[in-house]
N, C-alpha and C. Protein backbone atom coordinates (compact mmCIF):
# COMPACT_ATOMS: atom_id res chain seq x y z
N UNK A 1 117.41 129.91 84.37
CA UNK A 1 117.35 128.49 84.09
C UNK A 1 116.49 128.21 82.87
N UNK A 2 115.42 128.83 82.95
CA UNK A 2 114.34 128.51 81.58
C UNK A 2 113.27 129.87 81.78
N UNK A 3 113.20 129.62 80.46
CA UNK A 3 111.90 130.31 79.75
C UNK A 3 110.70 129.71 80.06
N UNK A 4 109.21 130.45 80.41
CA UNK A 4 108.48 129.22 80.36
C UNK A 4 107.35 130.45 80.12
N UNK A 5 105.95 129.79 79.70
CA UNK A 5 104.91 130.77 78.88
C UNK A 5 104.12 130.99 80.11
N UNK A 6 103.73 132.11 80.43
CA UNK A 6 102.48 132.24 80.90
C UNK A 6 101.30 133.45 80.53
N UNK A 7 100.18 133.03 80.59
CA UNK A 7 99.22 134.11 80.03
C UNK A 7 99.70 134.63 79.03
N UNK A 8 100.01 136.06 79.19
CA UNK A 8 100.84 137.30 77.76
C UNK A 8 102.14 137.33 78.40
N UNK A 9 102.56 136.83 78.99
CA UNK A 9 104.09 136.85 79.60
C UNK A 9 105.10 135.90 79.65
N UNK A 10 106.11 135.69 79.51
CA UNK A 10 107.34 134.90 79.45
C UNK A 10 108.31 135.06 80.44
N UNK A 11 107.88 133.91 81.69
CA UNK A 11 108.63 134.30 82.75
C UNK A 11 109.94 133.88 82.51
N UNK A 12 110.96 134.01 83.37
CA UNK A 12 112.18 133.56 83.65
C UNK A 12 112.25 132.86 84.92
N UNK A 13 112.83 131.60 84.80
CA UNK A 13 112.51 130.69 85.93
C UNK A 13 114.45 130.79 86.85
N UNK A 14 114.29 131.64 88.00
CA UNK A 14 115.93 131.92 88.32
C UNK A 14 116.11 130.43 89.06
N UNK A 15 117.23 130.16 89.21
CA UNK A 15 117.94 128.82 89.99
C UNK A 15 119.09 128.74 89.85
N UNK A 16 119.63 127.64 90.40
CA UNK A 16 120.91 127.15 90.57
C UNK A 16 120.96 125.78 89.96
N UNK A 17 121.37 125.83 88.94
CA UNK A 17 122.34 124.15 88.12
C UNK A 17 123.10 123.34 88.98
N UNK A 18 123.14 121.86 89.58
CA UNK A 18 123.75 121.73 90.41
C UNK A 18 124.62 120.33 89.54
N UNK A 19 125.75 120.13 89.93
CA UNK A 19 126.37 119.15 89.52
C UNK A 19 125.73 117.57 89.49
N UNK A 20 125.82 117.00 88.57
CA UNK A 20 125.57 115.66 88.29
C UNK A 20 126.12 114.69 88.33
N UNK A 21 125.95 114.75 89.85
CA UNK A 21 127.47 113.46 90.55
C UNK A 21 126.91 112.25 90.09
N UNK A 22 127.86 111.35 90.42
CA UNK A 22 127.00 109.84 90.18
C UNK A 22 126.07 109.85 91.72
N UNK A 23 126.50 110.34 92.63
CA UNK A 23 125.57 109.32 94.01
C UNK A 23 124.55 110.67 93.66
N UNK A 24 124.34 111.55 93.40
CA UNK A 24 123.03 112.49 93.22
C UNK A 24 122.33 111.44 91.77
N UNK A 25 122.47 111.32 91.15
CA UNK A 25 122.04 110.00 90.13
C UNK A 25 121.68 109.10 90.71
N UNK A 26 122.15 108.59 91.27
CA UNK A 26 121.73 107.51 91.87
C UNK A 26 120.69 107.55 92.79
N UNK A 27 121.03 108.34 93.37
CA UNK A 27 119.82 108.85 94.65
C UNK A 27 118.24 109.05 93.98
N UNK A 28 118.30 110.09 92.62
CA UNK A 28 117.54 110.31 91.94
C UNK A 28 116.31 108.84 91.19
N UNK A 29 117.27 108.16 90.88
CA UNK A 29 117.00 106.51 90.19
C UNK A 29 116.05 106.05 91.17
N UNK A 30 117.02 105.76 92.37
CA UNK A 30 116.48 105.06 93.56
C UNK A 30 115.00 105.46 93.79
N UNK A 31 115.04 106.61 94.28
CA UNK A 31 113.60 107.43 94.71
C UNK A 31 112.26 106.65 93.45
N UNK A 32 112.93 107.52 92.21
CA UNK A 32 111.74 107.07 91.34
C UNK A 32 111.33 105.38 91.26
N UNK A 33 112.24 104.38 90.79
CA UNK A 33 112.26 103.27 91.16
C UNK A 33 111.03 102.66 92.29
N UNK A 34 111.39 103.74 93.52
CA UNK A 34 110.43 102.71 94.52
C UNK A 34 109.42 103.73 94.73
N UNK A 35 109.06 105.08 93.79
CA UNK A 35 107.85 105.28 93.80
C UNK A 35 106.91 105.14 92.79
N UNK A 36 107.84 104.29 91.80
CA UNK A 36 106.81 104.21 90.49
C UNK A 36 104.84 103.89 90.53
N UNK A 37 105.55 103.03 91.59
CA UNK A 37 104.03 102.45 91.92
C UNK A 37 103.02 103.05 92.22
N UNK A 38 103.32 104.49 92.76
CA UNK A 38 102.42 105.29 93.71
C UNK A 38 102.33 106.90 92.85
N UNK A 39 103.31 106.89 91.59
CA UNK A 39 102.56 108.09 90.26
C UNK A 39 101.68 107.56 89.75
N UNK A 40 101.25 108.67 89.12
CA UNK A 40 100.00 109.11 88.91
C UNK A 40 100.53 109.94 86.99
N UNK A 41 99.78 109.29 86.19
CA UNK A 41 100.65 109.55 85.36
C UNK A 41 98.99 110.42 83.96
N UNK A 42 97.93 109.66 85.01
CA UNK A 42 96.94 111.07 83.82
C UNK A 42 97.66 112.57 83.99
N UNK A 43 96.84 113.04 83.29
CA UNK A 43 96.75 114.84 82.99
C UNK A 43 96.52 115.05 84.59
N UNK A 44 97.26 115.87 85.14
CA UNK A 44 97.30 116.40 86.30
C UNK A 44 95.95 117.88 86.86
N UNK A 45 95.68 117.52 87.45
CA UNK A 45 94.27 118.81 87.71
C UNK A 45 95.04 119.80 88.91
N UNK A 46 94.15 120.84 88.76
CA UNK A 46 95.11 121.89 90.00
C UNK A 46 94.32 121.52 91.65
N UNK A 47 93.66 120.18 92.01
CA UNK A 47 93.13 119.74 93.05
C UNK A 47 94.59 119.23 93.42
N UNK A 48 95.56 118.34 92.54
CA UNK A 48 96.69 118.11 93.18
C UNK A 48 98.04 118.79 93.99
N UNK A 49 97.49 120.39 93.52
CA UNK A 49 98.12 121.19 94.64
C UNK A 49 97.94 121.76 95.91
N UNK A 50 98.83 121.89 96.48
CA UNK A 50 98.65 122.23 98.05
C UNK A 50 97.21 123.47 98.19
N UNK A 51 97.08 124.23 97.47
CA UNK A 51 96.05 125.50 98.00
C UNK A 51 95.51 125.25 95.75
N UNK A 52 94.80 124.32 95.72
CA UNK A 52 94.24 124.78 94.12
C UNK A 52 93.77 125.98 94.04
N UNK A 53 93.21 126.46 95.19
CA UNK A 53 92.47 127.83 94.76
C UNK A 53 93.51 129.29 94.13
N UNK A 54 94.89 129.20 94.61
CA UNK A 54 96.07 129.67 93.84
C UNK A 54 96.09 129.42 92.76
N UNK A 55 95.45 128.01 92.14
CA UNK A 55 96.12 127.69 90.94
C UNK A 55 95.56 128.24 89.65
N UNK A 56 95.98 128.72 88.78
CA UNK A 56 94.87 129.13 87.56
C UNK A 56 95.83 128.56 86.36
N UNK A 57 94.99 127.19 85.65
CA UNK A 57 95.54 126.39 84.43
C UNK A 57 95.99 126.96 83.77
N UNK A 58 95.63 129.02 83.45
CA UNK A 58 95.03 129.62 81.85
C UNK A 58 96.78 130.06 82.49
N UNK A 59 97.06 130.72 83.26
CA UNK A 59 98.61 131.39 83.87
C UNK A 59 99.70 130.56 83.59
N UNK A 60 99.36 129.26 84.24
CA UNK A 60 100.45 128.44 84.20
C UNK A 60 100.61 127.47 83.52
N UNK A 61 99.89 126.75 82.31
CA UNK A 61 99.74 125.94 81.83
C UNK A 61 100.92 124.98 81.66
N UNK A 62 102.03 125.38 81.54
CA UNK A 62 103.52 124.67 81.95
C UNK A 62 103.49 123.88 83.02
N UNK A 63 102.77 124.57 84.22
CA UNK A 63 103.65 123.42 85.20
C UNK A 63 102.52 121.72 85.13
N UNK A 64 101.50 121.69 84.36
CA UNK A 64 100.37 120.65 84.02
C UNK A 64 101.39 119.91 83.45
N UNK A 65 102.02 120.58 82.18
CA UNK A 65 102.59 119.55 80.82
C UNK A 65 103.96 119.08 81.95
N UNK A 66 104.55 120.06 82.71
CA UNK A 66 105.79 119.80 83.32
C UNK A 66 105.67 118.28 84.13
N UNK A 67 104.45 118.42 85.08
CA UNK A 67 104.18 117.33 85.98
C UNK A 67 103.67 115.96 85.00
N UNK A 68 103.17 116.03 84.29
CA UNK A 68 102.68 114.65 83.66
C UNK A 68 103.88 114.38 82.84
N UNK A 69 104.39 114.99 82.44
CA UNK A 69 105.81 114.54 81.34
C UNK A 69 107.15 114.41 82.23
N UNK A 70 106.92 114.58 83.21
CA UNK A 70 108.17 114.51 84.08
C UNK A 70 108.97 113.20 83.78
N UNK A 71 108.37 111.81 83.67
CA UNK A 71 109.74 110.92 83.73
C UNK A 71 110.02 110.94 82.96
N UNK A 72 109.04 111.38 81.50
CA UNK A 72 109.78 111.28 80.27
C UNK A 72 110.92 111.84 80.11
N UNK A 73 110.45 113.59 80.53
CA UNK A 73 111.57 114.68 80.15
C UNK A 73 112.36 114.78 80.84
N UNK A 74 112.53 114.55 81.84
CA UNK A 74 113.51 114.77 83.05
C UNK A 74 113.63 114.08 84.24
N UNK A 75 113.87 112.78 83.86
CA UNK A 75 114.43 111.68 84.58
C UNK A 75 114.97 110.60 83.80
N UNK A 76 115.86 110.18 84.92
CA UNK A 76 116.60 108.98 84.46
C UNK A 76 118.01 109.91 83.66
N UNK A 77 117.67 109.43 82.32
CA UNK A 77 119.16 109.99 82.02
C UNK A 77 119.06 111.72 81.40
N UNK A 78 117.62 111.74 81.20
CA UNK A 78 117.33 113.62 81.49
C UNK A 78 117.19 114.22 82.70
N UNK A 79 117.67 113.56 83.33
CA UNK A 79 118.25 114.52 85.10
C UNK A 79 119.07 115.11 85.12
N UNK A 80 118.00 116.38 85.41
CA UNK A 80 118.85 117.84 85.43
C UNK A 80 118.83 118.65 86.97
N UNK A 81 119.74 118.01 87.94
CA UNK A 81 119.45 118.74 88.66
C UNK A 81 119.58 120.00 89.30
N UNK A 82 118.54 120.71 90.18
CA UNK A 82 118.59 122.15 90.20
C UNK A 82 118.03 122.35 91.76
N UNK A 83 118.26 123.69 91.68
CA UNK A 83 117.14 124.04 93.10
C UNK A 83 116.83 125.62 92.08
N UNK A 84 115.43 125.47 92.17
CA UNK A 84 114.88 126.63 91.81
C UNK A 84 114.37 127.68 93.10
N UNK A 85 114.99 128.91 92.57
CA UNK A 85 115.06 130.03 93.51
C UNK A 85 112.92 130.52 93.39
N UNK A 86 112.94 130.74 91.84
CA UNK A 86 111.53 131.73 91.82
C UNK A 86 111.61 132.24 90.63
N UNK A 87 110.67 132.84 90.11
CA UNK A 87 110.27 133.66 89.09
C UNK A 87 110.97 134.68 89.32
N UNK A 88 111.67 135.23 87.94
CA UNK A 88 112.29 135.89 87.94
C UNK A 88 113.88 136.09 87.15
N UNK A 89 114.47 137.18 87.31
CA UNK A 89 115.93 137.42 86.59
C UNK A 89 116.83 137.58 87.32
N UNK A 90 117.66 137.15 88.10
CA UNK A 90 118.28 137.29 88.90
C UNK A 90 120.12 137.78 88.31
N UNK A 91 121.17 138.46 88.61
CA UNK A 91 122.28 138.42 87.99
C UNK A 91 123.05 137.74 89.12
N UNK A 92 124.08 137.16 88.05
CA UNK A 92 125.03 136.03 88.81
C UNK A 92 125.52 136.29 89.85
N UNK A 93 125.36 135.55 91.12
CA UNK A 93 125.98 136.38 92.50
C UNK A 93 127.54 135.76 92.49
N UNK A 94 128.04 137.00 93.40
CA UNK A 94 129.83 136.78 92.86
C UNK A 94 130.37 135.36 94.01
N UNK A 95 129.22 134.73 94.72
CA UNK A 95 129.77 133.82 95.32
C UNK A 95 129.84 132.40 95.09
N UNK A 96 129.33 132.31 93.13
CA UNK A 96 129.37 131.48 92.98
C UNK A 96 130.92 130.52 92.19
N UNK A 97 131.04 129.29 91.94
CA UNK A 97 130.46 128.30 92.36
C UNK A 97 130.25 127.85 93.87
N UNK A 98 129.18 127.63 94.16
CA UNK A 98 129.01 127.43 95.67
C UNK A 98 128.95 126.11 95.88
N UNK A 99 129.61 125.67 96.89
CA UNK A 99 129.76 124.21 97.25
C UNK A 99 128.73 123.96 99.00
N UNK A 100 127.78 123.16 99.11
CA UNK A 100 127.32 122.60 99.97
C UNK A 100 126.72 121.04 100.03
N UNK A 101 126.47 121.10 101.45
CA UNK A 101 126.12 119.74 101.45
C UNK A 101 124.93 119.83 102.11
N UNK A 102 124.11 118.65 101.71
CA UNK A 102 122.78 118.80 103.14
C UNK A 102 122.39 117.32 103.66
N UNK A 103 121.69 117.29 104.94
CA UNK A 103 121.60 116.16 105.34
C UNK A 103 120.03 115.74 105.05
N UNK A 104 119.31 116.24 105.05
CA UNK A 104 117.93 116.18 104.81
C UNK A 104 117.40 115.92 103.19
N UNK A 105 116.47 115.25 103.28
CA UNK A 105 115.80 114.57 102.04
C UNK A 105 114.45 115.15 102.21
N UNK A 106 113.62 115.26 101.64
CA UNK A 106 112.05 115.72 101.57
C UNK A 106 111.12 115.44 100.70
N UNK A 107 109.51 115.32 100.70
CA UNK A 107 109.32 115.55 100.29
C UNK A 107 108.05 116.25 100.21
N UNK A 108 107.59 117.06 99.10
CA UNK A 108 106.78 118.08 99.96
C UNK A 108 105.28 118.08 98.89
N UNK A 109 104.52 118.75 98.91
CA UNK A 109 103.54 118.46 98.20
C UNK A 109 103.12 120.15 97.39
N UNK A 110 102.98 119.98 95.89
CA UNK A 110 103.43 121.08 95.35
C UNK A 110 102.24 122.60 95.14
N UNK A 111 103.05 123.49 95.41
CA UNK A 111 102.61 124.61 95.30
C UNK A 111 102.50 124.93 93.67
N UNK A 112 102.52 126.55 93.79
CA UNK A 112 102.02 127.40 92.82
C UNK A 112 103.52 127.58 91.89
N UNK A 113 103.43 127.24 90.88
CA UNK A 113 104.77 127.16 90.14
C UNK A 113 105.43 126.43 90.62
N UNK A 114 105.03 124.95 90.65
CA UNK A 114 105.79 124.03 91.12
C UNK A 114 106.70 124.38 92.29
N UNK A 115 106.02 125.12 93.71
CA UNK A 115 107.43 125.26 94.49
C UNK A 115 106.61 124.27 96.12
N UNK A 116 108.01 124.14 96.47
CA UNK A 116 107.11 123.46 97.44
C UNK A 116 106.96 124.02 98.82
N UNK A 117 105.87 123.50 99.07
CA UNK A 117 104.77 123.85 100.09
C UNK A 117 104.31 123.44 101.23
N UNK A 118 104.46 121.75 101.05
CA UNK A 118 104.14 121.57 102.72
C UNK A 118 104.89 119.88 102.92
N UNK A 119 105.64 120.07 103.62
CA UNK A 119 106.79 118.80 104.05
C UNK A 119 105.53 117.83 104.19
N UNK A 120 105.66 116.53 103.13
CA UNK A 120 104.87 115.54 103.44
C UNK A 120 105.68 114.56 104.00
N UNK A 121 106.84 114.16 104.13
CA UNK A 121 108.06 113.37 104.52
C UNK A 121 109.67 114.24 104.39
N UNK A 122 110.37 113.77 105.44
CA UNK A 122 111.53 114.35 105.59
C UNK A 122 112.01 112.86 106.33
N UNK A 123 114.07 112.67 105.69
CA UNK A 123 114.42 111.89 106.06
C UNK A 123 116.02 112.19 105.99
N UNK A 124 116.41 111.89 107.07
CA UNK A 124 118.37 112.31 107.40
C UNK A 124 118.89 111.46 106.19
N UNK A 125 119.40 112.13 105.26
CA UNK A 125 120.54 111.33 104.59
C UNK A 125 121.85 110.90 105.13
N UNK A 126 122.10 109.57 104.55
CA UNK A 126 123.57 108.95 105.48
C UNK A 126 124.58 109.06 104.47
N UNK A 127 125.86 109.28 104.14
CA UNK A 127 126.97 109.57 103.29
C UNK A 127 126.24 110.33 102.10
């Protein structure tokens, strides 16, 4: 999915690209919309992750710029959506394109390379 810097190393971030329906857009809009009120839009510290003591700024310095620049870079009409697998290179598995659906919404509070970590809300999606 991306390149991203860390320390002396240049990880590879593996995932899945997922289609950019309109109701996944929309869904996306919605969310931000009625949480504008409740970001947080200084420079992000590693107290805002689930275990900071994992966190080291000098390793990951990406996921700081990632979280404070987020609505800029990637929302609204820079919504890119994905599910990220992990660090790493993964080769294309032969079962893709994969089609699913899910009923569950979440949201979770973020780990170490932005992954998430601990369900702060979960909610059944309807259609």
């Amino acid at each position: 999915m991306e390149d991203l810097q860390a320390k002396d190393k240049t990880l590879k971030i593996a995932g899945f690209s997922l289609s950019k329906s309109e109701s996944l857009s929309r869904l996306h809009k919605s969310l931000l919309n009625n949480l504008k009120n409740y970001l947080d839009y200084n420079k992000p510290t590693k107290e805002i992750f689930y275990n900071p003591l994992e966190i080291d700024q000098n390793d990951t310095p990406w996921m700081f710029n990632y979280i404070q620049n987020f609505i800029i870079d990637s929302s609204y009409d820079k919504f890119n959506p994905h599910i990220t697998i992990g660090d790493g290179i993964i080769e294309k598995p032969n079962y893709l394109p994969l089609k699913f659906k899910t009923s569950i919404l979440g949201l979770y509070h973020l780990g170490n390379y932005c992954t998430c970590r601990k369900v702060l809300y979960e909610t059944e999606l309807k259609n």
